[in-house]
PDB file of N, CA and C in Angstrom:
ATOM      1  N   UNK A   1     -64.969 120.513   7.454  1.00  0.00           N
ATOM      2  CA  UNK A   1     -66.259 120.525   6.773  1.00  0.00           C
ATOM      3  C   UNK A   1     -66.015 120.329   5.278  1.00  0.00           C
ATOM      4  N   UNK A   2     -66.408 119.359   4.323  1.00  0.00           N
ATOM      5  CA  UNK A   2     -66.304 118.917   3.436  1.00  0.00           C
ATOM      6  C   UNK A   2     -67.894 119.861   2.557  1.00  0.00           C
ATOM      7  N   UNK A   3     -67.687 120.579   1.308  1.00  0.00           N
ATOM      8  CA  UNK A   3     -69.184 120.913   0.830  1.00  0.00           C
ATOM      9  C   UNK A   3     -69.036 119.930  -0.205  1.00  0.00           C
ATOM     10  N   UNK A   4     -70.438 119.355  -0.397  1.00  0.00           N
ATOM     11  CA  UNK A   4     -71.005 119.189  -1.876  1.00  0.00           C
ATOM     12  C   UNK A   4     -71.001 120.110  -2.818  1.00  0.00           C
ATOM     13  N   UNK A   5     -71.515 119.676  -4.122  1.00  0.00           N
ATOM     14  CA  UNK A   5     -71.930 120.778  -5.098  1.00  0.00           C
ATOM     15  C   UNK A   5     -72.597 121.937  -4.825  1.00  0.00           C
ATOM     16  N   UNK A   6     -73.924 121.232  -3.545  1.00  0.00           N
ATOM     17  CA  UNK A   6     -74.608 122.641  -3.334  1.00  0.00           C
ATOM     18  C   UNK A   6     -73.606 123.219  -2.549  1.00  0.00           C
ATOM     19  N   UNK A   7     -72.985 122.891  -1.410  1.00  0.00           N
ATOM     20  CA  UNK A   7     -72.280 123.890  -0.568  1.00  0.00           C
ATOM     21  C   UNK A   7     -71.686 124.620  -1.162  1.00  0.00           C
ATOM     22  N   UNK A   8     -71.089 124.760  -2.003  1.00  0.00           N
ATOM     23  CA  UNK A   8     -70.218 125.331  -3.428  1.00  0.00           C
ATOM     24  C   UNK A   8     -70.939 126.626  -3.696  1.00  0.00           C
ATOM     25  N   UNK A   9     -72.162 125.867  -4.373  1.00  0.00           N
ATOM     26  CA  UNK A   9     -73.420 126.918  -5.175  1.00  0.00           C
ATOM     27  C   UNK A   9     -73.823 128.022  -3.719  1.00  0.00           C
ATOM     28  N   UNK A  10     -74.326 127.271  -2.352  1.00  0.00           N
ATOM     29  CA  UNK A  10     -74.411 128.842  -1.644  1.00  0.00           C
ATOM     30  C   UNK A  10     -73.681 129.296  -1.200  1.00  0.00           C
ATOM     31  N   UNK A  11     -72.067 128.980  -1.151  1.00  0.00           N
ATOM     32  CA  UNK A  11     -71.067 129.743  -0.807  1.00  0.00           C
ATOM     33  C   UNK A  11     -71.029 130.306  -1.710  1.00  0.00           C
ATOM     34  N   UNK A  12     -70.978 130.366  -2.367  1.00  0.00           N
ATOM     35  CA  UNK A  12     -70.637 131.113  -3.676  1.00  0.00           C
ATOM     36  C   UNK A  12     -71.647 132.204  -4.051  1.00  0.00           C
ATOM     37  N   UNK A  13     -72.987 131.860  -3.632  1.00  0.00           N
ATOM     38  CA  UNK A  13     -73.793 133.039  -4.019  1.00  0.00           C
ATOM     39  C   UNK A  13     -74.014 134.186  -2.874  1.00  0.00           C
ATOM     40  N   UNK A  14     -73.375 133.411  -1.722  1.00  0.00           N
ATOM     41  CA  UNK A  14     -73.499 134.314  -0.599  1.00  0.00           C
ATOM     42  C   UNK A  14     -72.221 135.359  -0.599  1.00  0.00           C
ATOM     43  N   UNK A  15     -70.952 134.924  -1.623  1.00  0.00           N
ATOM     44  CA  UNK A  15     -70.139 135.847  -1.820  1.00  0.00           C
ATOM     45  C   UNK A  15     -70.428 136.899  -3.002  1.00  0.00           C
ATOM     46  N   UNK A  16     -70.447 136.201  -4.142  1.00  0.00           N
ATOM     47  CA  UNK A  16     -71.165 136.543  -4.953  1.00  0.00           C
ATOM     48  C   UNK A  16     -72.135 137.989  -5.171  1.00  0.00           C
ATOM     49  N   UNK A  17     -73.464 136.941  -4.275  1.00  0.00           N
ATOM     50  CA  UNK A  17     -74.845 137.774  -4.750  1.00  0.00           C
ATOM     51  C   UNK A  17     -75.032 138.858  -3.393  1.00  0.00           C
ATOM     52  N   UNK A  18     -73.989 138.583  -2.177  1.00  0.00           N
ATOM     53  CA  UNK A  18     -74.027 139.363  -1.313  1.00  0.00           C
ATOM     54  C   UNK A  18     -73.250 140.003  -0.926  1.00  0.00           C
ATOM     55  N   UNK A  19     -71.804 139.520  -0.392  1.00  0.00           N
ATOM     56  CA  UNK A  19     -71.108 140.318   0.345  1.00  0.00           C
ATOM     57  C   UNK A  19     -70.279 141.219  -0.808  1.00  0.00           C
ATOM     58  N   UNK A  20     -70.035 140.677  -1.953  1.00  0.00           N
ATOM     59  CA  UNK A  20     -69.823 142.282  -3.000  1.00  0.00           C
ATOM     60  C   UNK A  20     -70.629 142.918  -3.288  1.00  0.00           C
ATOM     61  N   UNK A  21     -71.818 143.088  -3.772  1.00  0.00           N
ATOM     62  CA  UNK A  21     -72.700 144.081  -4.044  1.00  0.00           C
ATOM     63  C   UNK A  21     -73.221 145.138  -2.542  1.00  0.00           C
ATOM     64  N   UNK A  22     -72.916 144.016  -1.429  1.00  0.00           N
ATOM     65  CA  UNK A  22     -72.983 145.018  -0.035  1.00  0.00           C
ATOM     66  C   UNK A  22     -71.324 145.831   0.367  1.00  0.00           C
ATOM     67  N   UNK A  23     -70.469 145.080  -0.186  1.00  0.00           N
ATOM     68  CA  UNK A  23     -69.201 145.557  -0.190  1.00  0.00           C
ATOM     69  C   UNK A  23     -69.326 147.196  -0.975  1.00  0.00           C
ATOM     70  N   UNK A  24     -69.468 147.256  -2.269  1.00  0.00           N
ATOM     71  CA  UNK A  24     -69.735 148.205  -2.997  1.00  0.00           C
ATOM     72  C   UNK A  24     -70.428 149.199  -2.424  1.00  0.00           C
ATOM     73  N   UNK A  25     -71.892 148.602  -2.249  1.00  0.00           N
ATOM     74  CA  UNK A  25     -72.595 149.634  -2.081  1.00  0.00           C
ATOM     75  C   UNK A  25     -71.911 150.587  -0.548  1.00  0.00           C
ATOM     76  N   UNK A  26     -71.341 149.615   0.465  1.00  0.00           N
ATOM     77  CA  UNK A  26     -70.796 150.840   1.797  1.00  0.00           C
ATOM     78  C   UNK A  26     -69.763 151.585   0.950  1.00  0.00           C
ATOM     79  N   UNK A  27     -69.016 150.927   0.406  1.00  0.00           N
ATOM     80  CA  UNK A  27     -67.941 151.981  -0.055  1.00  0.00           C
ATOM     81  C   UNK A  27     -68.531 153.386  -1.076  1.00  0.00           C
ATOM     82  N   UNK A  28     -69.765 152.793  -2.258  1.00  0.00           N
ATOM     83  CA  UNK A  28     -69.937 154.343  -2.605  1.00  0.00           C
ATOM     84  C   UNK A  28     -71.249 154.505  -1.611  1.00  0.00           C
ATOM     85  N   UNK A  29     -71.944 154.238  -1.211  1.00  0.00           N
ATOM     86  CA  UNK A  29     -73.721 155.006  -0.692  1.00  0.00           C
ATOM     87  C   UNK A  29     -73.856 153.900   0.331  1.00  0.00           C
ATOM     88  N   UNK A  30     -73.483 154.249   1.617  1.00  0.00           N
ATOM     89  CA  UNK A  30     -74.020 153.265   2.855  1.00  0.00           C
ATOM     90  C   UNK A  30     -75.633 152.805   2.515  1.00  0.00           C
ATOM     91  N   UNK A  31     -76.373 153.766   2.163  1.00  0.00           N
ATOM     92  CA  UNK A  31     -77.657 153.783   2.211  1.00  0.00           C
ATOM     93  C   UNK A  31     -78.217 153.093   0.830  1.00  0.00           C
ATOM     94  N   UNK A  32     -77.436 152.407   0.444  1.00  0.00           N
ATOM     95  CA  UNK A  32     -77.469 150.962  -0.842  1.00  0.00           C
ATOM     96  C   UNK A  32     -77.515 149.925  -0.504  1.00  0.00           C
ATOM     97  N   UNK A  33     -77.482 149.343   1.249  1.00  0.00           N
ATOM     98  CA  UNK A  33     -76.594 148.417   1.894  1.00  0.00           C
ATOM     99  C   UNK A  33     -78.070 147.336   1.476  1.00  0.00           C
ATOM    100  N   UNK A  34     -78.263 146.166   1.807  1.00  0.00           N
ATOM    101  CA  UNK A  34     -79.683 145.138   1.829  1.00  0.00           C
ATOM    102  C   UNK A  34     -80.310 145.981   2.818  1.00  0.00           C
ATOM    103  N   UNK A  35     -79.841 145.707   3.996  1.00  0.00           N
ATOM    104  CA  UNK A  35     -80.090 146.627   4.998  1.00  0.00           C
ATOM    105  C   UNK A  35     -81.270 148.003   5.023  1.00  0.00           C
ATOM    106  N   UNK A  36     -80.496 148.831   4.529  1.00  0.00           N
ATOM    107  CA  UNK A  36     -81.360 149.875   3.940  1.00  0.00           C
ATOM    108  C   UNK A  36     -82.626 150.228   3.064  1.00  0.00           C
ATOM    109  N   UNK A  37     -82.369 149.342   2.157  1.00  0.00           N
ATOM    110  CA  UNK A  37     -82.744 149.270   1.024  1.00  0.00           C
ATOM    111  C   UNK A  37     -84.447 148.447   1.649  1.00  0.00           C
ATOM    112  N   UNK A  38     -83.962 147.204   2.345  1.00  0.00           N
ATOM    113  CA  UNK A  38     -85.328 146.614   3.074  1.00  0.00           C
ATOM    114  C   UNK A  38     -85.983 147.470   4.124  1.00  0.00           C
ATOM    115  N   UNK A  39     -85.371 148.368   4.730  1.00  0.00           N
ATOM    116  CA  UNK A  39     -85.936 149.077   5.654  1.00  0.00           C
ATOM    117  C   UNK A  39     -86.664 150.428   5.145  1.00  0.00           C
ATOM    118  N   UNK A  40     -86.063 150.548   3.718  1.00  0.00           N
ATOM    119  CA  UNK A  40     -87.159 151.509   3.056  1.00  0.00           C
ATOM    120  C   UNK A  40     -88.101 150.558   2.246  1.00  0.00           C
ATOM    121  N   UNK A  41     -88.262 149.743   1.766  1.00  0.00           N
ATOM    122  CA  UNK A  41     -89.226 148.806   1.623  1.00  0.00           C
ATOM    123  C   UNK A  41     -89.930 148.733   2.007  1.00  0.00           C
ATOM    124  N   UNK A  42     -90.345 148.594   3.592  1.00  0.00           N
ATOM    125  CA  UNK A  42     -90.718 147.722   4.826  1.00  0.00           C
ATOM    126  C   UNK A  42     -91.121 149.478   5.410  1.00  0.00           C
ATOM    127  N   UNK A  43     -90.742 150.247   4.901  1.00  0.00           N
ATOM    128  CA  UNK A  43     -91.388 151.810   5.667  1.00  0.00           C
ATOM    129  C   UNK A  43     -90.909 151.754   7.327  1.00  0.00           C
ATOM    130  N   UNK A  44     -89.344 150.959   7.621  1.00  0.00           N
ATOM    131  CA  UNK A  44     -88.885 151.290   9.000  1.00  0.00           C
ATOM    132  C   UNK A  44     -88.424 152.799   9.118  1.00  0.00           C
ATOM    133  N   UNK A  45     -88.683 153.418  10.469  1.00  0.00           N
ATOM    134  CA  UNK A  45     -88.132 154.589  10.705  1.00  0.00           C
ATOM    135  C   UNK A  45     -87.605 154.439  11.984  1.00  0.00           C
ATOM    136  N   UNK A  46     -86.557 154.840  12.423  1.00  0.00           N
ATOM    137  CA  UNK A  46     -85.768 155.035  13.208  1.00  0.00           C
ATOM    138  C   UNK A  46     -86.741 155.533  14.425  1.00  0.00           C
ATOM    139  N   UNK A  47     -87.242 154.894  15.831  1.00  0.00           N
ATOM    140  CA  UNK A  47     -87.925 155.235  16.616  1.00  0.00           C
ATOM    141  C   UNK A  47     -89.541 155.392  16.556  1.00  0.00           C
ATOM    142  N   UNK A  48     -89.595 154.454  15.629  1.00  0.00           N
ATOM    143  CA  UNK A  48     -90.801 154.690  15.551  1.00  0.00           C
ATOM    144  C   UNK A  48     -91.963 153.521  16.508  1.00  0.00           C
ATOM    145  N   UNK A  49     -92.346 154.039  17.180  1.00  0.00           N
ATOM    146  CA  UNK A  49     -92.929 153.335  18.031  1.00  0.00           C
ATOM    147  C   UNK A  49     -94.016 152.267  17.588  1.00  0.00           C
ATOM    148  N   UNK A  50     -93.628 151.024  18.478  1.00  0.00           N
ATOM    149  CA  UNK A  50     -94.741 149.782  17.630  1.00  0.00           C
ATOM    150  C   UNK A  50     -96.062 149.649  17.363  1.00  0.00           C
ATOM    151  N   UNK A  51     -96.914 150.898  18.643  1.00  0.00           N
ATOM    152  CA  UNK A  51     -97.946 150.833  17.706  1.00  0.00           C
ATOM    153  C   UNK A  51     -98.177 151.173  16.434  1.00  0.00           C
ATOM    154  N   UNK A  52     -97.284 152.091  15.989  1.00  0.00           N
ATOM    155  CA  UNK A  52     -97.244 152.805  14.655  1.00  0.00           C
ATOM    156  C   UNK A  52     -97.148 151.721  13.417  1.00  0.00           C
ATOM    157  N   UNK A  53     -96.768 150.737  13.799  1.00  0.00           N
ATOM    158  CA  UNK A  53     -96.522 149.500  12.493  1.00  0.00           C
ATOM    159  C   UNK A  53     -97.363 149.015  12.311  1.00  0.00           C
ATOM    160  N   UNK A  54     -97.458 148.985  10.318  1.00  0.00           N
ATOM    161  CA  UNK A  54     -98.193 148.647   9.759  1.00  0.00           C
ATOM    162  C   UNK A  54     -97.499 146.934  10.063  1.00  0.00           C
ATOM    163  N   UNK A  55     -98.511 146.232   8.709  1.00  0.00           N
ATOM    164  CA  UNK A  55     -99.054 144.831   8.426  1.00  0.00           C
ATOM    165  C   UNK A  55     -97.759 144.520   7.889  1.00  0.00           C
ATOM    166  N   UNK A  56     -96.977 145.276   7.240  1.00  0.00           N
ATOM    167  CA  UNK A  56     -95.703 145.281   6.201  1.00  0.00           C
ATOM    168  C   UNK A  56     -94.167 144.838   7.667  1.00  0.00           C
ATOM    169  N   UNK A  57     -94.409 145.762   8.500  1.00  0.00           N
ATOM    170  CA  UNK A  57     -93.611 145.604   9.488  1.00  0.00           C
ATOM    171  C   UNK A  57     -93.631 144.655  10.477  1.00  0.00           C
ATOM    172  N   UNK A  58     -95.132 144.006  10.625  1.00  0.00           N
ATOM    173  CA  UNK A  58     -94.973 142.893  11.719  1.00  0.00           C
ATOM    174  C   UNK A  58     -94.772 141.537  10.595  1.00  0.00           C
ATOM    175  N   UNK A  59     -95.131 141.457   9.321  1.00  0.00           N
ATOM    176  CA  UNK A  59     -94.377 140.463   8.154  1.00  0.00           C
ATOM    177  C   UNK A  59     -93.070 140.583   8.304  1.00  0.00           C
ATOM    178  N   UNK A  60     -92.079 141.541   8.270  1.00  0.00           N
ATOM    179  CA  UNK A  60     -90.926 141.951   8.528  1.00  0.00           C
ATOM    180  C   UNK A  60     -90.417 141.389   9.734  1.00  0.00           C
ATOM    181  N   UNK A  61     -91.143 141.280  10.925  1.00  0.00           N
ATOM    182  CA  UNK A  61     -90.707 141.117  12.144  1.00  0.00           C
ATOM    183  C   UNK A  61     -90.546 139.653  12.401  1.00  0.00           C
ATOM    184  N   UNK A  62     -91.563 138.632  11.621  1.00  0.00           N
ATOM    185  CA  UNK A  62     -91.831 137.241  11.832  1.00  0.00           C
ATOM    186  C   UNK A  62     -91.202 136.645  10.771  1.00  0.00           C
ATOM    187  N   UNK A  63     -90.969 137.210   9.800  1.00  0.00           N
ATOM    188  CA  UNK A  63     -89.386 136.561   8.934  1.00  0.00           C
ATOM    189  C   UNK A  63     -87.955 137.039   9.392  1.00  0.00           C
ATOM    190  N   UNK A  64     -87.964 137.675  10.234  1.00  0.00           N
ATOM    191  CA  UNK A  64     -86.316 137.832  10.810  1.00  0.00           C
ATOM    192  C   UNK A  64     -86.946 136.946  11.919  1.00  0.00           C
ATOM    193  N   UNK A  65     -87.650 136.913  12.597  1.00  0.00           N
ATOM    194  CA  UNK A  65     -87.674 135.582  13.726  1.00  0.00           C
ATOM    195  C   UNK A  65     -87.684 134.737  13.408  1.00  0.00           C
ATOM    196  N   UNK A  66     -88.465 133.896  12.275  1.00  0.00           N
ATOM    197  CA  UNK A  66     -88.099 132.353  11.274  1.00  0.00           C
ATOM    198  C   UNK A  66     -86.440 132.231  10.699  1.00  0.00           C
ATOM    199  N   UNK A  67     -86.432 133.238  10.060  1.00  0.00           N
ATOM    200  CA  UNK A  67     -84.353 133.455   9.743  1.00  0.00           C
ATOM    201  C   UNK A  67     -84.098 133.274  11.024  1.00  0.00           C
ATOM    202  N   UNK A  68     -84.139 134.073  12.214  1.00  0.00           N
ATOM    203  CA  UNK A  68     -82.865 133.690  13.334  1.00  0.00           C
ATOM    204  C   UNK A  68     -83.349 131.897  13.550  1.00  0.00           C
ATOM    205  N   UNK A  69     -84.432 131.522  13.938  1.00  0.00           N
ATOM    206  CA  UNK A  69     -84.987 130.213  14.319  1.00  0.00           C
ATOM    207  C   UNK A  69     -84.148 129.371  13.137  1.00  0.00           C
ATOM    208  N   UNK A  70     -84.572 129.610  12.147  1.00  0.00           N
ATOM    209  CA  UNK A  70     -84.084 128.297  11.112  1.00  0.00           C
ATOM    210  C   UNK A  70     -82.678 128.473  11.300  1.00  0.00           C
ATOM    211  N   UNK A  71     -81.804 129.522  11.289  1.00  0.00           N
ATOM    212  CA  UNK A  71     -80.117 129.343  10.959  1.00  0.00           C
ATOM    213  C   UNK A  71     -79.553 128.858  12.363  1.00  0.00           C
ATOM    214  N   UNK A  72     -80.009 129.770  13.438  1.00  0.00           N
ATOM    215  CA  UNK A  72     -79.266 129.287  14.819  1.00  0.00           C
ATOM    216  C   UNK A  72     -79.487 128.384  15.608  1.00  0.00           C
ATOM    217  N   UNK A  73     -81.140 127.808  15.349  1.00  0.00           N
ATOM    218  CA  UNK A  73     -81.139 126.444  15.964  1.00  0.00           C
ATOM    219  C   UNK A  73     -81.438 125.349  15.335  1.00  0.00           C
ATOM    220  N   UNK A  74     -82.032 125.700  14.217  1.00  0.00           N
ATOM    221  CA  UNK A  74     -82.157 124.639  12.856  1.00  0.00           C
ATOM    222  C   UNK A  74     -83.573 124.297  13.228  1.00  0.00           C
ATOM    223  N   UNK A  75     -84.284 125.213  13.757  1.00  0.00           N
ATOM    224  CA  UNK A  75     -86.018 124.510  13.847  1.00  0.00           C
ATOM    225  C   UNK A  75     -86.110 125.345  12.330  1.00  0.00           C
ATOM    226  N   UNK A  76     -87.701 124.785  12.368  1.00  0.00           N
ATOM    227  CA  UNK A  76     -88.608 125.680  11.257  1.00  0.00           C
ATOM    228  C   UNK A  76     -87.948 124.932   9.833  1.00  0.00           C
ATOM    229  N   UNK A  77     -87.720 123.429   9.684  1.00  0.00           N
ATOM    230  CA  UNK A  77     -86.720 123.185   8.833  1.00  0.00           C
ATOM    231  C   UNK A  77     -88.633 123.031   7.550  1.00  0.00           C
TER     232      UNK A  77
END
């Protein structure tokens, strides 16, 4: 696999702008992770049953289904 300039620019920001600042944060405060941090955002709780979700959580639910769609099969371009 050969990158261009951009391939460069999002490899680089995906090391960068992600996997160190998520690196960091497990090593001092798991609960710093993106992870976390969106799931207190987004008001997820551990078991909380689906009728219980707000408007915030089913937005939440249909952008991790467009992310899996666009990266693993390349629809939704």
């Amino acid at each position: 696999m050969r990158m261009n300039g951009w391939g460069w620019y999002w490899a680089a920001w995906i090391v960068i702008g992600f996997a160190v600042p998520e690196t960091i944060a497990l090593i001092r405060n798991p609960k710093d992770t993106l992870s976390d941090t969106v799931w207190r955002w987004f008001g997820v709780q551990e078991g909380m049953p689906i009728w219980h979700w707000s408007v915030l959580h089913i937005a939440l639910l249909l952008f991790m289904v467009w992310l899996f769609g666009h990266f693993v099969f390349g629809i939704w371009r």
